[in-house]
Protein backbone atom coordinates (compact mmCIF):
# COMPACT_ATOMS: atom_id res chain seq x y z
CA UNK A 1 0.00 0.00 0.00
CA UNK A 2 2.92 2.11 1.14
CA UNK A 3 4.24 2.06 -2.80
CA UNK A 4 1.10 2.29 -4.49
CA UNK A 5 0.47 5.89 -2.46
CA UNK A 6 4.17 6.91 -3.26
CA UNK A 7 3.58 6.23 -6.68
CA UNK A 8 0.57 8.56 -6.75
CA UNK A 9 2.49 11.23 -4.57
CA UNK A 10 5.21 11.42 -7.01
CA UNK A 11 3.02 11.38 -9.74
CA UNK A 12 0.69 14.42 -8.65
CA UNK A 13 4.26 16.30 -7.89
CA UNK A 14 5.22 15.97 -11.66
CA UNK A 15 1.60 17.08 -12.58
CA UNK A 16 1.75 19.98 -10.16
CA UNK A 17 5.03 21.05 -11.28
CA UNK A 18 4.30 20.73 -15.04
CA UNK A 19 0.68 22.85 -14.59
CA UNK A 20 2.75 25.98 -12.44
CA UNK A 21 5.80 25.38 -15.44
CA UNK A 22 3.29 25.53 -17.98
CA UNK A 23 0.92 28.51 -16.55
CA UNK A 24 4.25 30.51 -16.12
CA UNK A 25 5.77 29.97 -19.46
CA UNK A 26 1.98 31.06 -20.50
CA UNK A 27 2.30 34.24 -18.96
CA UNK A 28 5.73 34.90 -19.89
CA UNK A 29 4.30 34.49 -23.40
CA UNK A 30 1.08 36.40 -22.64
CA UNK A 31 3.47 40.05 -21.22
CA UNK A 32 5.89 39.57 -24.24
CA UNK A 33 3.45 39.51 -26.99
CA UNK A 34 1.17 42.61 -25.29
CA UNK A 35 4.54 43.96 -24.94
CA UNK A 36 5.16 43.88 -29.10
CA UNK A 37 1.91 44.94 -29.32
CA UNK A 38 1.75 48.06 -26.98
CA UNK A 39 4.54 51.02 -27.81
CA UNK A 40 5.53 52.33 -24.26
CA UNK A 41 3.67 55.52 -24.87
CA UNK A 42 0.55 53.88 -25.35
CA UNK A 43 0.93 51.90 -22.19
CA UNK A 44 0.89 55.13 -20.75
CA UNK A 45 -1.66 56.58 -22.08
CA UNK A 46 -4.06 53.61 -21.35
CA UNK A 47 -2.75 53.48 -17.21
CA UNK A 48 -3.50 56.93 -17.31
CA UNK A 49 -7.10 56.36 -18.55
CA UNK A 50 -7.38 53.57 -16.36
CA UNK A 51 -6.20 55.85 -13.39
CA UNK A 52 -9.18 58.30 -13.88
CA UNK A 53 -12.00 55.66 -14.77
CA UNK A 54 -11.05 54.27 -11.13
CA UNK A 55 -10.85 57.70 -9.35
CA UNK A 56 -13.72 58.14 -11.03
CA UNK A 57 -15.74 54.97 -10.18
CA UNK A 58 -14.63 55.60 -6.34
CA UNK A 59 -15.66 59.09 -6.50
CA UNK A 60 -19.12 57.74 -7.70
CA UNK A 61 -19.52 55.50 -5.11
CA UNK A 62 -18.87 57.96 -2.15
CA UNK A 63 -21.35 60.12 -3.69
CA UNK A 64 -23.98 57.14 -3.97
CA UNK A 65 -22.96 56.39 -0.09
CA UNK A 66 -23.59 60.23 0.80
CA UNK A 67 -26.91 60.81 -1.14
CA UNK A 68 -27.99 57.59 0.39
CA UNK A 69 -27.08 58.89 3.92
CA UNK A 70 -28.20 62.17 3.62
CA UNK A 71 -31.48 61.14 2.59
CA UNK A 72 -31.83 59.44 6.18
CA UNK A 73 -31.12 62.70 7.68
CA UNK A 74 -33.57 64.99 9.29
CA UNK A 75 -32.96 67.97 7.81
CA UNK A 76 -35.54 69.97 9.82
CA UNK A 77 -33.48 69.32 12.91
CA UNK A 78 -30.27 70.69 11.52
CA UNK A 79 -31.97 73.73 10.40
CA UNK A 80 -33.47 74.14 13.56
CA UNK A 81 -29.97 74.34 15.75
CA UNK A 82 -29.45 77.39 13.45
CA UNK A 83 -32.77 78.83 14.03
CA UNK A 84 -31.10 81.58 16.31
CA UNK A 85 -28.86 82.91 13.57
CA UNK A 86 -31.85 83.22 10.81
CA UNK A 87 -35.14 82.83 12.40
CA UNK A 88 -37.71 84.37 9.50
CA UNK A 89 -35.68 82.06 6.68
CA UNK A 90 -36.01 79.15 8.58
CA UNK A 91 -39.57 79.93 9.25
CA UNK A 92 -40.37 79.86 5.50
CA UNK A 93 -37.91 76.81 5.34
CA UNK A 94 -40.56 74.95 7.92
CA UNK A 95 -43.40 75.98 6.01
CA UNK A 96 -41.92 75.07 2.69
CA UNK A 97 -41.36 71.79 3.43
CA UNK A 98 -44.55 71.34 4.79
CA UNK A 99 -45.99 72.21 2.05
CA UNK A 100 -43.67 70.07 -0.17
CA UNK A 101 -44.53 67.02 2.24
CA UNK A 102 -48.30 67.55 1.30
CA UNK A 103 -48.12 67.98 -2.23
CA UNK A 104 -45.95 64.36 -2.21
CA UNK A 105 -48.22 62.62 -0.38
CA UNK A 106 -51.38 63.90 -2.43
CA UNK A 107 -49.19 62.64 -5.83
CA UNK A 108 -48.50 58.86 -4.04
CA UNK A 109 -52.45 58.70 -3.29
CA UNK A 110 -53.03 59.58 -6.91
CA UNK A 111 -50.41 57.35 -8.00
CA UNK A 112 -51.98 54.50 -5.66
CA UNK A 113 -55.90 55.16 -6.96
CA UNK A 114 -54.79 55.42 -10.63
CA UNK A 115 -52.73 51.61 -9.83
CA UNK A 116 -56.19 50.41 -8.54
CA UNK A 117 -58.00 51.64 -11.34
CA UNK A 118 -56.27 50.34 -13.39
C-alpha cells in the first residue's frame, strides 16, 4: 500500500510542477506579446485612462454612499440648531417643506388610486 500511495504522490508532484511550469511559461508568453503589441507611450496613455476611470468609479460611489445617507437625515433638525442665527428664513424653510410634504403625499395617493384603477 505504502508504494502504491508513493507512486501517486510522485506522480501528482510531476503534474503539479508541469501545470505551475506551464501557466508561467503562458504568462511569460502572454506580457511579451502585449509587450510587441503596446509602444511604451501607449501603455501610458491607457494606465493613465485607467487611473481616472477608477478615481472616477470611487468618487461615484462615495457620492452614492452620501446621497444615500443624507437622505436618512432629518434635515428639519439641523436647520433648527441654526434657528437663532436666521429665524424668518427658517420659518419659510418649515413651512416650505410642509408644504412640499403635502403635495408628495397627495401625488402617491393619486399614483396609488390610478394603480387600482387600473
Amino acid at each position: 500500500m505504502l508504494g502504491n500511495e508513493k507512486i501517486e504522490l510522485d506522480d501528482w508532484n510531476k503534474r503539479k510542477d508541469t501545470f505551475i511550469t506551464e501557466t508561467y511559461e503562458y504568462l511569460n508568453q502572454t506580457r511579451e506579446q502585449f509587450d510587441n503589441v503596446i509602444t511604451y507611450s501607449e501603455k501610458v496613455y491607457y494606465k493613465k485612462k485607467l487611473k481616472t476611470i477608477e478615481i472616477e468609479k470611487m468618487f461615484n460611489d462615495r457620492d452614492y454612499d452620501n446621497i444615500n445617507h443624507s437622505k436618512s437625515l432629518q434635515h428639519r433638525k439641523f436647520v433648527n440648531k441654526t434657528r437663532g442665527k436666521r429665524l424668518n428664513s427658517i420659518l419659510d424653510y418649515d413651512k416650505i417643506l410642509d408644504e412640499l410634504d403635502k403635495n408628495n403625499e397627495k401625488e402617491k395617493e393619486k399614483k396609488y388610486i390610478g394603480f387600482i384603477d387600473d
